[in-house]
C-alpha atoms as a PDB file:
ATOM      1  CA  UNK A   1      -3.459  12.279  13.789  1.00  0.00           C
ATOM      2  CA  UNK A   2      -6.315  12.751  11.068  1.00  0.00           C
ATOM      3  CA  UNK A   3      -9.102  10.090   9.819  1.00  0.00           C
ATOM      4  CA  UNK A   4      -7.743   7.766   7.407  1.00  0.00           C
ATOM      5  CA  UNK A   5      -6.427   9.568   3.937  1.00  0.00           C
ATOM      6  CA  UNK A   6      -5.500   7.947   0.426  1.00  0.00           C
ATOM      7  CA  UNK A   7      -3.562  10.278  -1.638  1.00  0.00           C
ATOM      8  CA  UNK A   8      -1.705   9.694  -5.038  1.00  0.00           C
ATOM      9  CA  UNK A   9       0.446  11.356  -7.007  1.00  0.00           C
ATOM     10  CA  UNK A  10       2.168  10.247 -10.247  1.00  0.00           C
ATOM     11  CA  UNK A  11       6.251  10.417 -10.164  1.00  0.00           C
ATOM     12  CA  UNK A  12       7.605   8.489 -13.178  1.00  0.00           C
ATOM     13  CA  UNK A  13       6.226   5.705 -14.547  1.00  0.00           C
ATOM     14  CA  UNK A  14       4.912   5.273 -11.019  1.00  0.00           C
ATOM     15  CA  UNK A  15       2.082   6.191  -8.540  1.00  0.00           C
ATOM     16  CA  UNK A  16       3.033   6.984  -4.974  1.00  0.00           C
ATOM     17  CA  UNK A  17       0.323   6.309  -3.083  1.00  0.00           C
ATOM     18  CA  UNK A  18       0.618   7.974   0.591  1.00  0.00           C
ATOM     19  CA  UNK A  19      -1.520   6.053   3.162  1.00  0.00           C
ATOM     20  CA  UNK A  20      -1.920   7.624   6.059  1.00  0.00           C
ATOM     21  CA  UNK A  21      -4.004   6.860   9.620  1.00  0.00           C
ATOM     22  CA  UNK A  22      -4.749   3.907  11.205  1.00  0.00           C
ATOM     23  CA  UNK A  23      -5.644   0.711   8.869  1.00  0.00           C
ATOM     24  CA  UNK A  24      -8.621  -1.342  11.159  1.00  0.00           C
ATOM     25  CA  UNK A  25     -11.630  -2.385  11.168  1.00  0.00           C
ATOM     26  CA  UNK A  26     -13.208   1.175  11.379  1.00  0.00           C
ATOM     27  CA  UNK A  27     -11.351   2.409   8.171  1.00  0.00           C
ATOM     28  CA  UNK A  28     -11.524  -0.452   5.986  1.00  0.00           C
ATOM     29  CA  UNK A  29     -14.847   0.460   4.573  1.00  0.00           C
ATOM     30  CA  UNK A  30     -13.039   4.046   3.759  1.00  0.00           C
ATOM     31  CA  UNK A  31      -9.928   2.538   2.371  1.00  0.00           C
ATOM     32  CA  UNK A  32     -10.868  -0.734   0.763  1.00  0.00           C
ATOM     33  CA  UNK A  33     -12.874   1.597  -2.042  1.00  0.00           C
ATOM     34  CA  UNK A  34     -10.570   3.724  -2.137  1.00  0.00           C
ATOM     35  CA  UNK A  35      -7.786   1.412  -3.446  1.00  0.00           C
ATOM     36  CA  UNK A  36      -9.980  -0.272  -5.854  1.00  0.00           C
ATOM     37  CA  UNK A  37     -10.543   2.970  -7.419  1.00  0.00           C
ATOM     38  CA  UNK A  38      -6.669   3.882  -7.610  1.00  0.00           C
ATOM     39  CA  UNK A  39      -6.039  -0.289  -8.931  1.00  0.00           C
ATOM     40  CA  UNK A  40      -8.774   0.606 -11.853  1.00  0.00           C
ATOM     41  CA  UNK A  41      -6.898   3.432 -13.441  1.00  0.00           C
ATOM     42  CA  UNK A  42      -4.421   2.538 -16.064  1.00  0.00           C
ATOM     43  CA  UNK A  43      -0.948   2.604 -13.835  1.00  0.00           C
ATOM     44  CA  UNK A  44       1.218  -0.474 -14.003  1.00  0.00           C
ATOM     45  CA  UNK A  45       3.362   0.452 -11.035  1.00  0.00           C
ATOM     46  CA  UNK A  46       1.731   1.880  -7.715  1.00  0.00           C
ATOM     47  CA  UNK A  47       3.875   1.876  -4.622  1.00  0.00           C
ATOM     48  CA  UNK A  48       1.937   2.548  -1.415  1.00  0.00           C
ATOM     49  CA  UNK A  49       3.611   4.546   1.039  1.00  0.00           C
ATOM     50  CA  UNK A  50       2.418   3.616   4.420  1.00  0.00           C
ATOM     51  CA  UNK A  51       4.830   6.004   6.547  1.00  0.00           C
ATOM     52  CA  UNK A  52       1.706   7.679   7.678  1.00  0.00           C
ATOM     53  CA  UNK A  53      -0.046   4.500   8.760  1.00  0.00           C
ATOM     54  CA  UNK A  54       0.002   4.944  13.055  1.00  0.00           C
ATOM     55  CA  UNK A  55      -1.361   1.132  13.171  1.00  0.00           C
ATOM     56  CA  UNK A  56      -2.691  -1.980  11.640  1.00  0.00           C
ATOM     57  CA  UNK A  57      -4.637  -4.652  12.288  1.00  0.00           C
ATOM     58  CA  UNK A  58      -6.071  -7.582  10.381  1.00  0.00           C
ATOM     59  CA  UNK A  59      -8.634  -5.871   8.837  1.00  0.00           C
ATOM     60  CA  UNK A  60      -5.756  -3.445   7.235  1.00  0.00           C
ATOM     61  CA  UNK A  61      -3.707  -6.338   6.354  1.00  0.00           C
ATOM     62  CA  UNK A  62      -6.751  -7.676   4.926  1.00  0.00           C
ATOM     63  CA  UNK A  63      -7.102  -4.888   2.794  1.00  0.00           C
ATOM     64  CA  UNK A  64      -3.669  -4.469   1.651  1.00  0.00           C
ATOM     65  CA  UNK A  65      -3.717  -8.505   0.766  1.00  0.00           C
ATOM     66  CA  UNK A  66      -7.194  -7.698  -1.270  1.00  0.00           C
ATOM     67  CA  UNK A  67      -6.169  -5.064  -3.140  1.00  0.00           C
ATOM     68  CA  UNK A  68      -2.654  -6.867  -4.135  1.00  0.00           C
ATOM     69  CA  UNK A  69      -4.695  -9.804  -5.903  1.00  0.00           C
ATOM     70  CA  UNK A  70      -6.669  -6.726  -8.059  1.00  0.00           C
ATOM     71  CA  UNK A  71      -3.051  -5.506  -8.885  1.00  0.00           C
ATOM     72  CA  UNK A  72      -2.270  -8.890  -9.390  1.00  0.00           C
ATOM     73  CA  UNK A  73      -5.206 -10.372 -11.245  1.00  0.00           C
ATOM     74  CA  UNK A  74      -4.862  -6.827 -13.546  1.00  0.00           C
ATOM     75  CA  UNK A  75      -0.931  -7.252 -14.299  1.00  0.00           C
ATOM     76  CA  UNK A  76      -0.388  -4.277 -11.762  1.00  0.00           C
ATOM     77  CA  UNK A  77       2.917  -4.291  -9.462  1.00  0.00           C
ATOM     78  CA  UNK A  78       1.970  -3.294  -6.224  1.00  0.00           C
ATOM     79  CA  UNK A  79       4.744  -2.755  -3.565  1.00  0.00           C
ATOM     80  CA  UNK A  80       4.908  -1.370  -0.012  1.00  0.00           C
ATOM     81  CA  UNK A  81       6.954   1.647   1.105  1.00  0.00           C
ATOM     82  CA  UNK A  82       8.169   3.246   4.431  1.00  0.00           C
ATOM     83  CA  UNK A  83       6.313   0.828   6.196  1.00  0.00           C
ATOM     84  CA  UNK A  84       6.191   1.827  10.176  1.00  0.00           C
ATOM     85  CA  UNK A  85       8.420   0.002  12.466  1.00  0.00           C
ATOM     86  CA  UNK A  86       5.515  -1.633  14.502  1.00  0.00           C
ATOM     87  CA  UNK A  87       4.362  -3.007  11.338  1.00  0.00           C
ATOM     88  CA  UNK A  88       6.980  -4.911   9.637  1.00  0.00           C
ATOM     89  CA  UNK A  89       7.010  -8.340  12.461  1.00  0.00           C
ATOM     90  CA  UNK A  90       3.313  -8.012  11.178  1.00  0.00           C
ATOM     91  CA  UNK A  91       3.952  -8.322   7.874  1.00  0.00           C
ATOM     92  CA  UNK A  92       6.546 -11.108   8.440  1.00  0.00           C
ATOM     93  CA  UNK A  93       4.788 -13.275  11.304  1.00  0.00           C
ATOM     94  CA  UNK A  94       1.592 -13.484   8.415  1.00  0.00           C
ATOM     95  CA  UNK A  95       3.728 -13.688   5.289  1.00  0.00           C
ATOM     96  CA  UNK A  96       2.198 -10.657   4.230  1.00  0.00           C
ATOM     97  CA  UNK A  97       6.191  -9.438   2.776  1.00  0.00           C
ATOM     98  CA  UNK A  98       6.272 -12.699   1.021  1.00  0.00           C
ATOM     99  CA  UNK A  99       2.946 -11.259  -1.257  1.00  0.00           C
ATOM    100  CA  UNK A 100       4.159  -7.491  -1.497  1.00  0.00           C
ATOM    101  CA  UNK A 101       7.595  -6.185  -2.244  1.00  0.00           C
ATOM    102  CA  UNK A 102       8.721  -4.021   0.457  1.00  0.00           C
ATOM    103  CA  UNK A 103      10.778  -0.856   0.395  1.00  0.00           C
ATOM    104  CA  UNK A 104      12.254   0.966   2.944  1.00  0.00           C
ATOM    105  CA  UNK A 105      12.038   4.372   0.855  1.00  0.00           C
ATOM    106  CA  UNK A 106       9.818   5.305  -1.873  1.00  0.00           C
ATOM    107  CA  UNK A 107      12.634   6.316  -3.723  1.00  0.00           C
ATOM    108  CA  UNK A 108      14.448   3.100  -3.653  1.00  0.00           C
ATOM    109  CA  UNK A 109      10.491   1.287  -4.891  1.00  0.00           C
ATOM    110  CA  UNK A 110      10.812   3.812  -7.697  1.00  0.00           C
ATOM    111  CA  UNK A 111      14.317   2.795  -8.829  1.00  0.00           C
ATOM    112  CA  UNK A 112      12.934  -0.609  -8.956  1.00  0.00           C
ATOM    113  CA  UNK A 113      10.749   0.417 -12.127  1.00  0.00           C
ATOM    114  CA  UNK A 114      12.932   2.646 -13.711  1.00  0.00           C
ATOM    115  CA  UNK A 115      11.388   5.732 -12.099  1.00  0.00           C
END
């Protein structure tokens, strides 16, 4: 698998976000600008699709959790696609899936917002 990639595209009145590599310690630096950057343009639905994420640790969680209080604090929904297998007791064991919406397709995040 590649380094760690961010990339967006607009579908609807959403954007898809596709997340893909592993979401530690080494990539937060690479990813935790990277999502400020996609929270500061003027979208009011962004669903990340992390079916390319091959693991996560707390440093990953802690970047998902920071850049849900900038969708937050700017009136942005932010919601979780796809999200791996190995992930989701992760998410559930730190109450991470109480904080973000998750889907288990992009397509079913999208028909949430009228996509």
């Amino acid at each position: 698998m590649g380094g760690p990639s961010v990339e967006a595209i607009v579908s609807g009145r959403c954007l898809v976000v596709r997340v893909s590599g592993e979401m530690d310690y080494v990539t937060e630096p690479v990813f935790r600008p990277q999502f400020k950057e996609l929270l500061s343009r003027d979208e009011r639905f962004i669903v990340l699709d992390l079916s390319g994420v091959s693991f996560c640790d707390s440093a990953g969680l802690n970047v998902l959790i920071g850049a849900w209080r900038q969708a937050d604090a700017g009136g942005v929904v932010l919601v979780l696609a796809c999200v791996p297998e190995a992930l989701r007791p992760i998410l559930r064991m730190t109450g991470v899936d109480q904080l973000l919406r998750v889907y288990d397709t992009v397509t079913d995040a999208e028909a949430v917002f009228g996509a």
